[in-house]
N, C-alpha and C. Protein backbone atom coordinates (compact mmCIF):
# COMPACT_ATOMS: atom_id res chain seq x y z
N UNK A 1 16.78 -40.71 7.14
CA UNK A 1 18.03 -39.97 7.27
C UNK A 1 17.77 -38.73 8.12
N UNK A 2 18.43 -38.21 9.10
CA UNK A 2 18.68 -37.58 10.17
C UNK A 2 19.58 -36.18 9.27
N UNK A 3 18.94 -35.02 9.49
CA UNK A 3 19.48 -33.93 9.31
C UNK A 3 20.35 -33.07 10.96
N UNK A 4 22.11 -33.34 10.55
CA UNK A 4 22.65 -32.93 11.86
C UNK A 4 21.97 -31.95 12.24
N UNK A 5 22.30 -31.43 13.51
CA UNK A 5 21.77 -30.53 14.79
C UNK A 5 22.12 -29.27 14.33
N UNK A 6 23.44 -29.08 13.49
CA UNK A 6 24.18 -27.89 13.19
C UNK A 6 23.38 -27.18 12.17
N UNK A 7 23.32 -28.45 11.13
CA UNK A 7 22.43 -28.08 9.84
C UNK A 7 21.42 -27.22 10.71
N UNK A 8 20.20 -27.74 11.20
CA UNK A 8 19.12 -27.27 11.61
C UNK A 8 19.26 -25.83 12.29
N UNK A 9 20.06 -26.05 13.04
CA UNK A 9 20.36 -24.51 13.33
C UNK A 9 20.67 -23.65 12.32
N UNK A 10 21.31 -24.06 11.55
CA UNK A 10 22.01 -23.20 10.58
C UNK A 10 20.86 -22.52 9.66
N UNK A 11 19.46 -23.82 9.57
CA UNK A 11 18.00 -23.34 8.97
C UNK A 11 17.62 -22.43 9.55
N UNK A 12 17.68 -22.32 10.67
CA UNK A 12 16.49 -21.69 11.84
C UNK A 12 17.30 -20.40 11.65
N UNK A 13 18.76 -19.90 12.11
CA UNK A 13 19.16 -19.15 12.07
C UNK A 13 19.06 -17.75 10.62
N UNK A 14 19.11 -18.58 9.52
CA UNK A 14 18.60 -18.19 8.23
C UNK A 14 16.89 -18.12 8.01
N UNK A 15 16.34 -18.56 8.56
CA UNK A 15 14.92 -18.53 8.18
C UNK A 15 14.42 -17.39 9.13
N UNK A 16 15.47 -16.59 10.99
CA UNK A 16 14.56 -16.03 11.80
C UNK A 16 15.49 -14.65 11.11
N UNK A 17 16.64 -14.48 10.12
CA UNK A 17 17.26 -13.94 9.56
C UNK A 17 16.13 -13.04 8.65
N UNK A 18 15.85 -13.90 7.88
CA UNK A 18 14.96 -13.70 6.41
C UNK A 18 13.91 -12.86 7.01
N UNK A 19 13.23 -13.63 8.37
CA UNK A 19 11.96 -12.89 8.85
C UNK A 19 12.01 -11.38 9.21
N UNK A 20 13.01 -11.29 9.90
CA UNK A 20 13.74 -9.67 10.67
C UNK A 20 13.84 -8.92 9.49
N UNK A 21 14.28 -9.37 8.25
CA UNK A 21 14.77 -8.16 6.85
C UNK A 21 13.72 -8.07 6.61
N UNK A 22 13.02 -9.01 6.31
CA UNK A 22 11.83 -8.82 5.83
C UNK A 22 11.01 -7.97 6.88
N UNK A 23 10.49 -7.82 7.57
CA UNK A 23 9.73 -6.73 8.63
C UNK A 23 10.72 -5.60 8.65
N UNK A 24 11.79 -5.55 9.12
CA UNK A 24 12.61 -4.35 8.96
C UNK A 24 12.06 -3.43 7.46
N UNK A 25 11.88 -4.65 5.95
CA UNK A 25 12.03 -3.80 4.83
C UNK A 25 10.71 -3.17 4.75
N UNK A 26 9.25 -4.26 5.58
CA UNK A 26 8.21 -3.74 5.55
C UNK A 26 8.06 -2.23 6.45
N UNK A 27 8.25 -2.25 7.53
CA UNK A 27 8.45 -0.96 8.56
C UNK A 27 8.90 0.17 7.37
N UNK A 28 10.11 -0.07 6.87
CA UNK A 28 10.64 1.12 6.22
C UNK A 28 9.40 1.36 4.96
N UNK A 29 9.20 0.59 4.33
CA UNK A 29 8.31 0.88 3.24
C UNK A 29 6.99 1.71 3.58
N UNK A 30 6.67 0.96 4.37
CA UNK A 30 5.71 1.97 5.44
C UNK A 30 5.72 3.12 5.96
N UNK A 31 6.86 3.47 6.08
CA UNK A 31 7.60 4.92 6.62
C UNK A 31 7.34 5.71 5.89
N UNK A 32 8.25 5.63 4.12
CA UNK A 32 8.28 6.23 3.51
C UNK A 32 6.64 6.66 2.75
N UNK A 33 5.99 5.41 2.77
CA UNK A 33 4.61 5.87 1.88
C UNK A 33 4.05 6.67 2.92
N UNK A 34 3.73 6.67 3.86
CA UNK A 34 3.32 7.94 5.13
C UNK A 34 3.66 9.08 4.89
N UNK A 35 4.95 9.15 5.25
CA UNK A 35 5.42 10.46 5.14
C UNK A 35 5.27 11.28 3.57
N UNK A 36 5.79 10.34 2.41
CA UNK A 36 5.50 10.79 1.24
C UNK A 36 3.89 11.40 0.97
N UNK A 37 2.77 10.50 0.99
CA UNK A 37 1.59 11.16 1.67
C UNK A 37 0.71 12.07 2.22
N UNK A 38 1.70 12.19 3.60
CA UNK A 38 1.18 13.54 4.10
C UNK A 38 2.46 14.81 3.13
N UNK A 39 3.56 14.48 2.93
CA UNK A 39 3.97 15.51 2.14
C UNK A 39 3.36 16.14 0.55
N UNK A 40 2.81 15.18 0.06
CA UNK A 40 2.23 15.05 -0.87
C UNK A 40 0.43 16.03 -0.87
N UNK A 41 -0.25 15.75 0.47
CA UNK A 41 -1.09 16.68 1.28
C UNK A 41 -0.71 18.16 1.39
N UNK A 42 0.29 17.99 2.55
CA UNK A 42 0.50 18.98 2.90
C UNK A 42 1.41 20.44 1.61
N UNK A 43 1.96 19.71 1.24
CA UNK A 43 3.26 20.73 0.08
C UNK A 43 2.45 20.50 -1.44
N UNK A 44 1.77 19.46 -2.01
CA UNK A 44 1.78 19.34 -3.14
C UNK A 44 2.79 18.50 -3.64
N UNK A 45 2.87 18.23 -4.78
CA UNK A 45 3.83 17.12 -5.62
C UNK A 45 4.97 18.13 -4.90
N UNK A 46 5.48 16.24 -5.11
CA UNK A 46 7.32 16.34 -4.23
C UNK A 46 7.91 16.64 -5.72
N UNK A 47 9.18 17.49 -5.76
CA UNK A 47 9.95 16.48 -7.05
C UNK A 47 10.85 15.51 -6.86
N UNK A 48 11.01 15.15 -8.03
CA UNK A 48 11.50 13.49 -8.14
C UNK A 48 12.57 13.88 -7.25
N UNK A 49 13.70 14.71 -7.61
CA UNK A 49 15.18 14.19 -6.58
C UNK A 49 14.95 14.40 -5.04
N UNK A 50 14.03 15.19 -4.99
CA UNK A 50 13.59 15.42 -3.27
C UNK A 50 12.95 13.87 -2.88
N UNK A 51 11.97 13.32 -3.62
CA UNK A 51 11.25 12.30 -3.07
C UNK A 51 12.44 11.22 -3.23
N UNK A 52 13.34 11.27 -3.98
CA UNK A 52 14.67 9.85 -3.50
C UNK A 52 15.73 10.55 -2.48
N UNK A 53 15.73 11.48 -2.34
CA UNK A 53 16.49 12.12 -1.03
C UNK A 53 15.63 11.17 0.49
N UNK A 54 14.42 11.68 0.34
CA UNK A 54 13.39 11.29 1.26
C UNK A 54 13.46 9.85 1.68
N UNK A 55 13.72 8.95 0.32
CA UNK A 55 13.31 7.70 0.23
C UNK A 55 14.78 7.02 0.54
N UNK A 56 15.48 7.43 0.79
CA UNK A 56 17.23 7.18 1.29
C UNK A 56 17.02 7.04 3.06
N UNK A 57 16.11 8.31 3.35
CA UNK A 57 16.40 8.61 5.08
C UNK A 57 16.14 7.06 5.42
N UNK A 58 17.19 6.85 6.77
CA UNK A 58 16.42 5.82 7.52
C UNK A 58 15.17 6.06 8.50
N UNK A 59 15.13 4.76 9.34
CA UNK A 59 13.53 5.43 9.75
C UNK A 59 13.28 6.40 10.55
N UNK A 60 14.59 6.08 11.18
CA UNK A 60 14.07 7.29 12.55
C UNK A 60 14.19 8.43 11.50
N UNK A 61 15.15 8.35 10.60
CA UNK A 61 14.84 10.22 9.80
C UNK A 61 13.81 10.60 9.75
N UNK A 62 12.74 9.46 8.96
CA UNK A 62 11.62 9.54 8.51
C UNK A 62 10.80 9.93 9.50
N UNK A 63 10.98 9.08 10.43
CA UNK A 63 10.26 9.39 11.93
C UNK A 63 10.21 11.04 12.23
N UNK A 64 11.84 11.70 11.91
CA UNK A 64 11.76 13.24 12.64
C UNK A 64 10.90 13.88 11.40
N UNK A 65 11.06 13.62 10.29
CA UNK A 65 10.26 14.54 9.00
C UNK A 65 9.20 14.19 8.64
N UNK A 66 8.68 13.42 9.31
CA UNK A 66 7.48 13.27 9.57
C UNK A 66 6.58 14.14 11.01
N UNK A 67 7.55 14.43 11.83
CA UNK A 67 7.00 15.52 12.80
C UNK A 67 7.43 16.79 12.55
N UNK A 68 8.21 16.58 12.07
CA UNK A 68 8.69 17.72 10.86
C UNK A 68 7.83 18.96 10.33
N UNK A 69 7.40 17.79 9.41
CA UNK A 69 6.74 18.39 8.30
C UNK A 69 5.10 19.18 8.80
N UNK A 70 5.05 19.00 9.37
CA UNK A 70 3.60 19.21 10.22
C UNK A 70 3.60 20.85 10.64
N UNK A 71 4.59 20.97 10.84
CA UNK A 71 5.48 22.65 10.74
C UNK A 71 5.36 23.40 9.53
N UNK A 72 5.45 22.82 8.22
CA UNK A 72 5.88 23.16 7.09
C UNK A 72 5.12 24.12 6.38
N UNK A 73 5.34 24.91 5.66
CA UNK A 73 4.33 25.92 5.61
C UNK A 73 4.53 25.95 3.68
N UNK A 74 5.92 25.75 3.01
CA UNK A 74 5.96 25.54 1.69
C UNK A 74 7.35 24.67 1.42
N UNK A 75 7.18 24.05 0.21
CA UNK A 75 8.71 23.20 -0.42
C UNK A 75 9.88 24.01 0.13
N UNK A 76 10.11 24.92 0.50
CA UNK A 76 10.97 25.47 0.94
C UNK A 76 11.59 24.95 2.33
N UNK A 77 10.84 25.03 3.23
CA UNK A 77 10.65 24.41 4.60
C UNK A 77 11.43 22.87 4.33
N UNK A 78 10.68 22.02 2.96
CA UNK A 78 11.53 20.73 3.09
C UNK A 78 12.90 20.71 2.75
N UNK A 79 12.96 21.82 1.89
CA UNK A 79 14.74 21.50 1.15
C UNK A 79 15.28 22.07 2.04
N UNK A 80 14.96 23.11 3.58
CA UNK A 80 15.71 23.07 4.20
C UNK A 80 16.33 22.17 4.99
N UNK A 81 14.86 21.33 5.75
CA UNK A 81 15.12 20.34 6.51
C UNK A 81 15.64 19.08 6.02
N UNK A 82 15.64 18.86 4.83
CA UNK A 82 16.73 18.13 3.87
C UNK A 82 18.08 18.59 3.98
N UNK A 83 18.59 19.55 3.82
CA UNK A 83 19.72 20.38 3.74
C UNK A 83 20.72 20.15 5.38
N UNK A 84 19.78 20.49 6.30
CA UNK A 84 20.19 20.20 7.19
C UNK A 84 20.18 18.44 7.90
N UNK A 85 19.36 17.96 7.25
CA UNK A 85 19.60 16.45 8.12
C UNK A 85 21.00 15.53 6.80
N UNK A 86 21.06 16.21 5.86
CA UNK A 86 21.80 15.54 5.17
C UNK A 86 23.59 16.02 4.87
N UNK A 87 23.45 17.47 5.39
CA UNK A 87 24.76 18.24 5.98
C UNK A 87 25.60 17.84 6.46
């Protein structure tokens, strides 16, 4: 038995689907443990509602507060730059 042409596409289309979220969700996960990390280095323990503020940004956010933070001199510095990217 012969699986139509449509079907098959319809696999492929869902299976190169699945692959993209999936790397998209890995990239982001990756983002966040980095940056959490060096914030974690650099500032000391995050607190909890700051680190799910953090864990919300998309990547490029992550991307800027992550060059960001490299600036940062105390927790203060982050709840600004929180304050302002979420304004």
């Amino acid at each position: 038995m012969e699986l139509s042409t449509l079907y098959l596409e319809r696999i492929q289309d869902a299976t190169a689907q699945g692959i993209e979220q999936g790397i998209e969700q890995g990239i982001e996960r990756e983002a966040v443990s980095l940056v959490m990390r060096l914030l974690n280095r650099r500032l000391g323990s995050i607190a909890p509602e700051m680190e799910a503020q953090i864990r919300a940004l998309s990547v490029d956010r992550l991307e800027d507060l992550g060059e960001a933070l490299l600036d940062f001199q105390s927790e203060a510095d982050l709840i600004d730059w929180l304050e302002r990217t979420n304004g």
